[in-house]
Protein backbone atom coordinates (compact mmCIF):
# COMPACT_ATOMS: atom_id res chain seq x y z
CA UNK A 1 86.20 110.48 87.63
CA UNK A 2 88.10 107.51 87.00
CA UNK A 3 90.94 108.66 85.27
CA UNK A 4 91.82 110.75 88.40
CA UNK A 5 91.83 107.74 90.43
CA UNK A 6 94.25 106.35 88.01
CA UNK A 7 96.56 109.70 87.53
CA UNK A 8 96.87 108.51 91.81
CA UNK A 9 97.64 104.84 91.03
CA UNK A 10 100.20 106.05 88.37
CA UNK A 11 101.80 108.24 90.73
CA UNK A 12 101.59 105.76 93.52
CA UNK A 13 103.29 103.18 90.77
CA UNK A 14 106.19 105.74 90.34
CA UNK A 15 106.36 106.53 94.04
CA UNK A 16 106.97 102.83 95.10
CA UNK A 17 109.25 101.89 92.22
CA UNK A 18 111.52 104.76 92.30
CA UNK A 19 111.74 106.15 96.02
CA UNK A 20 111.70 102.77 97.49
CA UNK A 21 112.71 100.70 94.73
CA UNK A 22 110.79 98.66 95.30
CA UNK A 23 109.08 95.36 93.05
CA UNK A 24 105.90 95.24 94.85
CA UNK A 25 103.59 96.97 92.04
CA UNK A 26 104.23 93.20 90.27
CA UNK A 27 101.80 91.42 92.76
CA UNK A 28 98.54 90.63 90.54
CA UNK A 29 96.74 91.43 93.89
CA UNK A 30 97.87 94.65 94.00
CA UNK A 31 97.14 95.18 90.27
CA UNK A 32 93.51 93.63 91.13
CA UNK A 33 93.34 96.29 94.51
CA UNK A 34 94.11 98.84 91.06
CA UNK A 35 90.97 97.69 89.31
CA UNK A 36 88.80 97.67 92.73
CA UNK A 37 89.57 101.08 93.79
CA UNK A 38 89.81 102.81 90.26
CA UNK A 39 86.48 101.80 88.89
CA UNK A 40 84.73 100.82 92.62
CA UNK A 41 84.83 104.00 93.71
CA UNK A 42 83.41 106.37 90.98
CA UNK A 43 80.94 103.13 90.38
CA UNK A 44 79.81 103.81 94.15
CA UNK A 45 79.44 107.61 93.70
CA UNK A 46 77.41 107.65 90.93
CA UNK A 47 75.39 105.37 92.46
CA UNK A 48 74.28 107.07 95.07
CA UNK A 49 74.12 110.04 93.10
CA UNK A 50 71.83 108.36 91.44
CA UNK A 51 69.60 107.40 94.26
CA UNK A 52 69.97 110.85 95.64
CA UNK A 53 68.27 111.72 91.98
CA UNK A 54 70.88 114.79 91.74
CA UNK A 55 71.84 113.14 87.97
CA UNK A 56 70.39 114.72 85.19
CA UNK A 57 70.31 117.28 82.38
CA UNK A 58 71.92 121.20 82.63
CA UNK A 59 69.87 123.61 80.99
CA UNK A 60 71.98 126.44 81.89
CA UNK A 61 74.95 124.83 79.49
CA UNK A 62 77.33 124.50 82.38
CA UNK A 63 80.08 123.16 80.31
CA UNK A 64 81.25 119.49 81.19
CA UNK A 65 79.32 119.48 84.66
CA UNK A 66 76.21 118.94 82.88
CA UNK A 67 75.85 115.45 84.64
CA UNK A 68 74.21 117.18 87.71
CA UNK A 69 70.94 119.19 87.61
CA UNK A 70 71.18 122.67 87.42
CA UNK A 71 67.96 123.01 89.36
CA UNK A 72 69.03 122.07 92.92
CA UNK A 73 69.97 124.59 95.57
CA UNK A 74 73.25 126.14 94.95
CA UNK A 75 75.12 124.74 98.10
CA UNK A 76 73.72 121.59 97.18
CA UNK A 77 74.72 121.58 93.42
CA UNK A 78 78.26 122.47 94.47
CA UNK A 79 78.49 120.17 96.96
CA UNK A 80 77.50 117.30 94.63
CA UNK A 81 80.29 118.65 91.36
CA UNK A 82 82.95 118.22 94.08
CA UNK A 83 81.49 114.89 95.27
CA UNK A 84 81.07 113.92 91.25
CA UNK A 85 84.41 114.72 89.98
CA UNK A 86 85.76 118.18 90.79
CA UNK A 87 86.79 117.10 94.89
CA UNK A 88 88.71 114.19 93.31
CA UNK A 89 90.37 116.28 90.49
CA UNK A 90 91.77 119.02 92.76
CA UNK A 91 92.91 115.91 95.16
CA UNK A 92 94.92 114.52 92.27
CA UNK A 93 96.32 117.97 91.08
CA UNK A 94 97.98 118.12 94.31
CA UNK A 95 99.21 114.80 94.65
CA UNK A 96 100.10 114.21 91.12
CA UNK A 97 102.42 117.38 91.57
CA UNK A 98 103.53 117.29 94.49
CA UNK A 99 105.15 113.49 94.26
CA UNK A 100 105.45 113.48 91.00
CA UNK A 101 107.88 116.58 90.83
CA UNK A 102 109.52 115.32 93.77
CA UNK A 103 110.45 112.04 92.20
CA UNK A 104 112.16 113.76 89.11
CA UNK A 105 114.25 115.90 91.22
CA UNK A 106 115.49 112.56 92.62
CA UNK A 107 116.08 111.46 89.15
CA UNK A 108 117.69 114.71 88.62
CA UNK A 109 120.01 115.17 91.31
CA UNK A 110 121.14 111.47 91.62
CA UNK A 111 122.02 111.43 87.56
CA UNK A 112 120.68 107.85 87.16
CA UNK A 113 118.36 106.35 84.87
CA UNK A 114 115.23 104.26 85.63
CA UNK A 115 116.34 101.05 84.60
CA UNK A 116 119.21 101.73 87.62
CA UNK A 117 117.28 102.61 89.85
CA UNK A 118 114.80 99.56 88.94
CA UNK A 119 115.00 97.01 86.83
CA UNK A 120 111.20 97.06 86.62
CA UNK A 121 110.91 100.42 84.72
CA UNK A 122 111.99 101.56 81.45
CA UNK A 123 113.62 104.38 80.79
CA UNK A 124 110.35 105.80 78.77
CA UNK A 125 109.18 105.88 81.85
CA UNK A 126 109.90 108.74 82.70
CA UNK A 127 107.18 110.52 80.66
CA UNK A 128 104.82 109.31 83.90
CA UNK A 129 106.27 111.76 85.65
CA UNK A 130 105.09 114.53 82.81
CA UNK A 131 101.31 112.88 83.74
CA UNK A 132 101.11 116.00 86.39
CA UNK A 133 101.53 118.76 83.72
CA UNK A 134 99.39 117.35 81.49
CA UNK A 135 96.69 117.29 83.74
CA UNK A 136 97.26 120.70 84.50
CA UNK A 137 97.49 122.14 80.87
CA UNK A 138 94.29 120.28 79.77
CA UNK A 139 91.82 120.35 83.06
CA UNK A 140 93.16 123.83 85.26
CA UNK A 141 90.89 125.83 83.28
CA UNK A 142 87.28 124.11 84.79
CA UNK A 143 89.08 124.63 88.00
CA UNK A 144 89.61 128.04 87.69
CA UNK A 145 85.87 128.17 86.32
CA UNK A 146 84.36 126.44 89.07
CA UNK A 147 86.22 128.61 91.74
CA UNK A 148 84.69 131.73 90.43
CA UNK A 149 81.05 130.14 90.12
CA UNK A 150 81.50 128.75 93.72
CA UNK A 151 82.16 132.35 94.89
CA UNK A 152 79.66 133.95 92.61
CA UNK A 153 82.03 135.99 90.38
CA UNK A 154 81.35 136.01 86.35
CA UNK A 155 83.41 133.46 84.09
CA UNK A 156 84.49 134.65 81.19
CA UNK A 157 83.05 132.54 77.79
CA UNK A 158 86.72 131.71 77.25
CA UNK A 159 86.92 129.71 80.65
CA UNK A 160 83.90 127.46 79.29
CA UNK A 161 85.82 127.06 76.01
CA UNK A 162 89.01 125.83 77.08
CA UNK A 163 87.31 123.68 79.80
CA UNK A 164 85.33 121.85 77.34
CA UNK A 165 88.14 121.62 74.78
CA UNK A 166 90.85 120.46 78.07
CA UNK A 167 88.41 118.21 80.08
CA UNK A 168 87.35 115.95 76.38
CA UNK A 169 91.47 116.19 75.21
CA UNK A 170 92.77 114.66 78.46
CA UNK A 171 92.58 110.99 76.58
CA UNK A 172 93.89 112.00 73.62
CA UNK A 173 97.10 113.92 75.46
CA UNK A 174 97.68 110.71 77.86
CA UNK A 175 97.79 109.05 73.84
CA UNK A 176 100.52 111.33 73.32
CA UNK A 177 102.39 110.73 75.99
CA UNK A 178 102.30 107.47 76.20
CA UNK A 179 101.75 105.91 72.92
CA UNK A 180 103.14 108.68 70.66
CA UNK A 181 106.25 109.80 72.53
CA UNK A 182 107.28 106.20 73.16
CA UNK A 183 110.02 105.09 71.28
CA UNK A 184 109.32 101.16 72.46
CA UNK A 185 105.46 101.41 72.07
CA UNK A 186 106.05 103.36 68.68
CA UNK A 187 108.05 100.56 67.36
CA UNK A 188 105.84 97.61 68.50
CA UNK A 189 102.76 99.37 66.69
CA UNK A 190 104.85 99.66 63.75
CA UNK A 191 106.04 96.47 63.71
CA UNK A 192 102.23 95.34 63.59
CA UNK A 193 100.60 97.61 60.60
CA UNK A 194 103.84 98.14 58.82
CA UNK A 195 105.76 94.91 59.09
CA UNK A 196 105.02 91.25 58.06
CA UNK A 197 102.47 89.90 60.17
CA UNK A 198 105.03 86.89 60.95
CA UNK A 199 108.83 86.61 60.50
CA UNK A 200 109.71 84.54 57.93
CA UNK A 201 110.81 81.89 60.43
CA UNK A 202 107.84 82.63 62.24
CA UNK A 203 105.87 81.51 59.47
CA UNK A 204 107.63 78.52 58.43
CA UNK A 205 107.09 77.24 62.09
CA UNK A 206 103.97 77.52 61.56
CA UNK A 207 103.31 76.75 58.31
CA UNK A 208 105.62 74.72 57.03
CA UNK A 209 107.01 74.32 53.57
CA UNK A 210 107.85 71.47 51.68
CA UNK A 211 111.42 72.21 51.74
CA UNK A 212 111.46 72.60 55.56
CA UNK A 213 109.18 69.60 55.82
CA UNK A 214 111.78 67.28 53.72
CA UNK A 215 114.71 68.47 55.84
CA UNK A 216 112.34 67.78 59.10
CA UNK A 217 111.81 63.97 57.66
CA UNK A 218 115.54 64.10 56.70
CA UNK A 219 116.34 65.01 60.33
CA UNK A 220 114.04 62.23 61.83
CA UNK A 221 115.32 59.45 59.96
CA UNK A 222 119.02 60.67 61.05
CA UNK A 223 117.79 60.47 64.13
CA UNK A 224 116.39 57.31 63.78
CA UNK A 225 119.59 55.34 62.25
């Protein structure tokens, strides 16, 4: 449930730093607000899910909505999956597409970059505004699943394949996207595992040699005459 919550921060992000251009997503209490809403929220819900005792084990393998019990009333079962996680997700399909499409047309039709528009974003940016499509691609299919169970027609076994395979790959893809795909992130985890730990003059500033330690007394007793 949380990474919906953040999918709407994301989009928020993009929202304030591109249509407004604004530099107000650099305030640490709005990063902290980020925290307190992202992981309050679902924290709350499941919480009272919990006292409501709806939590518990599917027997009828339902898929990835196995966290509520398959034994309470239908209305009430349905209720609680939207309550849980599917309310949420369909919240942040819309959103997430809506704005998020909205804001590359911008980019589109004004033919400027990120960095132009502000000085906050990087160009790699822009594969935030792809976050929508993913989300689609990977999660649409439990959606579809959960419409037909909610009006009592038959899912096809495919439906509970592809939402078990989509709703446990949305990490991974977001790794893709933003980790894989980015050029600057790409390079700084190379640099890491592939590259010398320190630059050489790196590591003579830290450790240093005997030749750099001479020319450091040379320099001191210039200094001192």
């Amino acid at each position: 449930m949380a990474s919906f919550f953040w999918t709407l921060v994301i989009t928020a992000h993009m929202m304030v730093a591109i249509q407004f251009q604004s530099h107000i997503t650099r305030s640490v209490i709005l990063q902290v607000l980020y925290h307190a809403v992202c992981w309050g929220i679902p924290g709350t819900i499941t919480s009272l899910a919990g006292s409501e005792r709806v939590l518990g084990p599917s027997y009828n393998v339902t898929g990835t909505w196995c966290f509520i019990k398959d034994n309470l009333p239908p209305k009430q079962n349905t209720k609680w999956i939207l309550i849980a996680g599917k309310g949420w997700e369909i919240l942040c399909y819309i959103l997430s597409l809506s704005i998020l499409v909205l804001l590359k047309l911008k980019l589109y039709f004004s033919r400027r970059r990120l960095r132009e528009l502000n000085a906050d974003l990087r160009d790699e940016d822009t594969h935030y505004l792809y976050l929508w499509l993913l989300l689609w691609l990977l999660r649409v299919w439990g959606t579809i699943r959960f419409l037909l169970v909610w009006f009592d027609v038959h899912d096809p076994d495919f439906l509970l394949i592809l939402q078990s395979i989509g709703d446990n790959a949305q990490a991974f893809g977001n790794c893709i996207l933003f980790c894989f795909l980015d050029k600057e992130v790409m390079q700084h985890i190379k640099n890491k595992c592939i590259s010398p730990r320190f630059e050489e003059d790196e590591y003579e500033r830290l450790i240093p040699t005997s030749e750099g330690s001479a020319n450091n007394e040379k320099g001191v007793s210039y200094s001192t005459v």
